[in-house]
Protein backbone atom coordinates (compact mmCIF):
# COMPACT_ATOMS: atom_id res chain seq x y z
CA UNK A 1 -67.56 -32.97 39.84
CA UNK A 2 -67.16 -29.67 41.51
CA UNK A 3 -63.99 -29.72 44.04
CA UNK A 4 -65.83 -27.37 46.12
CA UNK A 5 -68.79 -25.70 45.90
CA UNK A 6 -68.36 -24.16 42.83
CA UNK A 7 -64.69 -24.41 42.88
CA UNK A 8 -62.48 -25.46 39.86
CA UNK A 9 -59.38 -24.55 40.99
CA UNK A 10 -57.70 -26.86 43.49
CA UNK A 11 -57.01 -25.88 46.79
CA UNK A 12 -53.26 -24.52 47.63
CA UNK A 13 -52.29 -26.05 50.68
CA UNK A 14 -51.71 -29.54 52.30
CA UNK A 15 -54.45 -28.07 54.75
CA UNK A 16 -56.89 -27.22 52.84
CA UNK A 17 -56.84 -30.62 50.97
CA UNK A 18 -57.49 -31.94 54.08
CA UNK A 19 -59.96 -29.45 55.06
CA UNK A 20 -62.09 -30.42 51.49
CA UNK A 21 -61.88 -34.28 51.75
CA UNK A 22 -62.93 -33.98 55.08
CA UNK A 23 -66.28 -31.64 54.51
CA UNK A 24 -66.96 -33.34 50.76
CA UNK A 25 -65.87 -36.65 50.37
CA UNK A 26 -66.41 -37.78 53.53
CA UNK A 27 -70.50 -36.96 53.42
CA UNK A 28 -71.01 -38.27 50.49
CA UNK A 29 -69.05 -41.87 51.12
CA UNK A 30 -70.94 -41.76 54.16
CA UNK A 31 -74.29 -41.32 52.94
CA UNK A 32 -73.84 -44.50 50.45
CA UNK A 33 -72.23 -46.66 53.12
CA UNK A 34 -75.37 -45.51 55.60
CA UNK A 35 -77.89 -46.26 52.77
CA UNK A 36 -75.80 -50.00 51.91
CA UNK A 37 -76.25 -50.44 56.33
CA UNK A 38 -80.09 -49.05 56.30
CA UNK A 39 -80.43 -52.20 53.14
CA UNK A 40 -78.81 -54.86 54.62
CA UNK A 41 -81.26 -53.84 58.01
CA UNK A 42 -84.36 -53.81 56.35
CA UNK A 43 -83.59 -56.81 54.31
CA UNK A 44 -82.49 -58.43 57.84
CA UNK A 45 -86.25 -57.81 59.15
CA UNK A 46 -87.77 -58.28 56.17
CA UNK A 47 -85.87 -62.21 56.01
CA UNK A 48 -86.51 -62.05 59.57
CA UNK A 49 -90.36 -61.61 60.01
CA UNK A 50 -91.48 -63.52 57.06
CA UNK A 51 -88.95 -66.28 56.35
CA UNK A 52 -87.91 -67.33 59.90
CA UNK A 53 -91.17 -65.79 61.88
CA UNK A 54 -88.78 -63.73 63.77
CA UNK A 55 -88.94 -60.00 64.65
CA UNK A 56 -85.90 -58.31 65.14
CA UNK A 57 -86.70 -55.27 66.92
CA UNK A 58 -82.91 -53.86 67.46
CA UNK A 59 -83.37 -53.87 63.36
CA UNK A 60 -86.11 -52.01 62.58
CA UNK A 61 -85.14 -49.27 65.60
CA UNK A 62 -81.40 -48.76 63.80
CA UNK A 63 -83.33 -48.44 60.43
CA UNK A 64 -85.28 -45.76 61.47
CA UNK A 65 -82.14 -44.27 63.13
CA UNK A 66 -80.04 -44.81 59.83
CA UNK A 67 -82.60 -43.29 57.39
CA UNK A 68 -82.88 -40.26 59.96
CA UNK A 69 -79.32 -40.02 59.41
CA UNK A 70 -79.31 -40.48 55.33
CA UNK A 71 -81.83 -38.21 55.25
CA UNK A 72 -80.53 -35.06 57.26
CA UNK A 73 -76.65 -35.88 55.67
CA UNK A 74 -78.59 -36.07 51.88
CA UNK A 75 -80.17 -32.55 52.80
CA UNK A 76 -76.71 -31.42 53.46
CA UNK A 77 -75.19 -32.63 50.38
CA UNK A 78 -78.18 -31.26 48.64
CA UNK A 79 -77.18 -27.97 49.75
CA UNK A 80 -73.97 -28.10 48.52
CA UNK A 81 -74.57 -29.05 45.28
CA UNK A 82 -77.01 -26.75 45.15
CA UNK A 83 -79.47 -29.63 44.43
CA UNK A 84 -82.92 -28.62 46.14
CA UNK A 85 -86.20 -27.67 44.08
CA UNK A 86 -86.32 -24.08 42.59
CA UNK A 87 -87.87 -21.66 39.91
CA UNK A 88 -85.19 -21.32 37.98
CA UNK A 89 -87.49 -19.87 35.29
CA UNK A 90 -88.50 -16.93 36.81
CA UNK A 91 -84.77 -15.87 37.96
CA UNK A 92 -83.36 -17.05 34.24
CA UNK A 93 -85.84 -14.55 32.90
CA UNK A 94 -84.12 -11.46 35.06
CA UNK A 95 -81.05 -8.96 33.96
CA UNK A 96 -77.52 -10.15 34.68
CA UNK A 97 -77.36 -8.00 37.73
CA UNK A 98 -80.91 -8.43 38.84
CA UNK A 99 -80.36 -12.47 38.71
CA UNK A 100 -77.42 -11.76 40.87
CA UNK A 101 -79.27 -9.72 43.73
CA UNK A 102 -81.84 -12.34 44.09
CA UNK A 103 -78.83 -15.30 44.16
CA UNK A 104 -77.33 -13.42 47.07
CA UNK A 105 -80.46 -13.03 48.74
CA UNK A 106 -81.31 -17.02 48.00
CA UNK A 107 -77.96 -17.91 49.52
CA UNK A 108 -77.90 -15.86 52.30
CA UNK A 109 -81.64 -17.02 53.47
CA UNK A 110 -80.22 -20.71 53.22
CA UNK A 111 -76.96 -19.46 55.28
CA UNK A 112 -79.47 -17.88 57.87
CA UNK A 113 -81.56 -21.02 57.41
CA UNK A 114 -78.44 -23.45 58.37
CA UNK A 115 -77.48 -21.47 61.18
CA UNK A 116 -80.69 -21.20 62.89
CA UNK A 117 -80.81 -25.20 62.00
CA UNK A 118 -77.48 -25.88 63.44
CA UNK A 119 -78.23 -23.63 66.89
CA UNK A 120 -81.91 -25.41 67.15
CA UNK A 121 -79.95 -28.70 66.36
CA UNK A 122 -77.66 -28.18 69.23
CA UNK A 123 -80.21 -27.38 71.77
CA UNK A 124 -81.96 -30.66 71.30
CA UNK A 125 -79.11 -33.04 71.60
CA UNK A 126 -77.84 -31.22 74.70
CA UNK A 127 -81.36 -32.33 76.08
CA UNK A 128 -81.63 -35.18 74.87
CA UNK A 129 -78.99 -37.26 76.34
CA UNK A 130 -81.29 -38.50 79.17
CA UNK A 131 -84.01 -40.55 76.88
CA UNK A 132 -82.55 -43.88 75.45
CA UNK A 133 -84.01 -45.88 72.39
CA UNK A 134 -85.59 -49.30 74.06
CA UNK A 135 -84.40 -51.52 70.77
CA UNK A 136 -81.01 -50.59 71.05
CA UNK A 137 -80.44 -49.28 74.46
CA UNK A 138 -78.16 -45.98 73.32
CA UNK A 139 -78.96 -42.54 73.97
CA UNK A 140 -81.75 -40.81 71.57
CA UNK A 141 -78.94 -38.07 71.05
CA UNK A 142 -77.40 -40.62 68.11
CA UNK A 143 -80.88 -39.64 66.98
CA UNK A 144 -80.61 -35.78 67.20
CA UNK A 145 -77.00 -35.36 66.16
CA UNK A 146 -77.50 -36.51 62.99
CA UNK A 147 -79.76 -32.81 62.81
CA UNK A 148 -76.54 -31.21 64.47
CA UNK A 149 -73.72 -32.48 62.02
CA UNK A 150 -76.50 -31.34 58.68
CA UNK A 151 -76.40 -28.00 60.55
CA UNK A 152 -72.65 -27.52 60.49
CA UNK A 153 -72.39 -29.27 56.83
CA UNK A 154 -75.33 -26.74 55.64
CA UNK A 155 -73.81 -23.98 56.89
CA UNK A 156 -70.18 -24.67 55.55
CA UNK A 157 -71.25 -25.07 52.76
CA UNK A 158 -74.04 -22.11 52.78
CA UNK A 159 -70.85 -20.02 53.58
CA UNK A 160 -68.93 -21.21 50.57
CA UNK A 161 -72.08 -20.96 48.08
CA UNK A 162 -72.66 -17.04 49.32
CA UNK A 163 -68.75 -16.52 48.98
CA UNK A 164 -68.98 -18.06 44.89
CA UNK A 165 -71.75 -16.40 44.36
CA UNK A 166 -70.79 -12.78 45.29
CA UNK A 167 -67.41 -13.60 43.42
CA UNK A 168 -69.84 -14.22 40.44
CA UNK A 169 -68.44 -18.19 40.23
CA UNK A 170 -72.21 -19.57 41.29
CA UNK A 171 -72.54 -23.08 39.76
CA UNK A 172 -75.63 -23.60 38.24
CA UNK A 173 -77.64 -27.14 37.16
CA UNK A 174 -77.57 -27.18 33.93
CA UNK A 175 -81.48 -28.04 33.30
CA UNK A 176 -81.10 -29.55 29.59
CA UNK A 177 -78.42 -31.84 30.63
CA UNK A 178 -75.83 -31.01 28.25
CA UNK A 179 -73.29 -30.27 31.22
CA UNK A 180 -73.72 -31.73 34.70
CA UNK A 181 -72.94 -28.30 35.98
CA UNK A 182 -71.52 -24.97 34.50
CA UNK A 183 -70.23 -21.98 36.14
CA UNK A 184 -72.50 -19.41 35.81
CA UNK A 185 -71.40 -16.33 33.44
């Protein structure tokens, strides 16, 4: 697995360990113990409603808030690993330099993307503070922030894709599945 995005070499300083296990590791352990919590929920309600003849409102209102949550953090991770849908057909098909020009481009749109994200992302929690979710009685912005902290993530890791790729160290899926991921010639 890739250190950083796209990075083989490991980083030089105490801080920058630091720096790495906080943005990498700590997304991705979250994400699985979020989707173990957003399990053990549903199965709660599920147990609930049909076994005992129970609804458990406070369950089904943190589910939804939980898969909001494993969803926007799974986007994020996506982006780092460089993991959502594209044509990599068409690009594969293009001149070494040409391929380049258009991975710049498709980095720095998803850099622009995260940004705008992030800024959008903080303008709703800051409103939002006043509404409250009934079944649990906590603000909505536990909602919203989970849109805020995928903005940072994206962009962090938007920033460190660009930088990769204009050092020519892009990693790359590798569709046929002989290697999970190569660096990119």
């Amino acid at each position: 697995m890739l250190q950083g995005p796209a990075q083989a070499d490991e980083p030089k300083s105490f801080g920058e360990r630091i720096f790495w296990i906080f943005v990498l590791k700590i997304p991705e352990v979250l994400l699985a113990v979020l989707i173990a919590v957003l399990v053990i929920f549903l199965t709660a309600s599920v147990i609930g409603r049909y076994v005992f003849d129970i609804g458990l409102s406070w369950s089904d209102e943190a589910s939804r808030l939980l898969f909001i949550w494993v969803v926007f953090l799974g986007f994020a991770v996506g982006v780092r690993h460089r993991a959502h849908i594209g044509v990599d057909w068409a690009v594969d098909q293009l001149p070494k330099t040409q391929r380049w020009v258009v991975e710049v481009i498709q980095d720095a749109a998803i850099l622009f993307f995260s940004v705008l994200f992030t800024w959008q992302g903080w303008i709703t929690v800051r409103y939002s503070f006043l509404q409250r979710l009934p079944g649990l009685d906590i603000s909505i912005a536990w909602l919203y922030f989970a849109v805020l902290v995928a903005g940072v993530l994206m962009t962090i890791y938007a920033i460190f894709n660009l930088w990769d790729t204009l050092r020519g160290k892009r990693a790359r899926i590798d569709a046929i599945g002989t290697d999970a991921v190569r660096l990119s010639e």
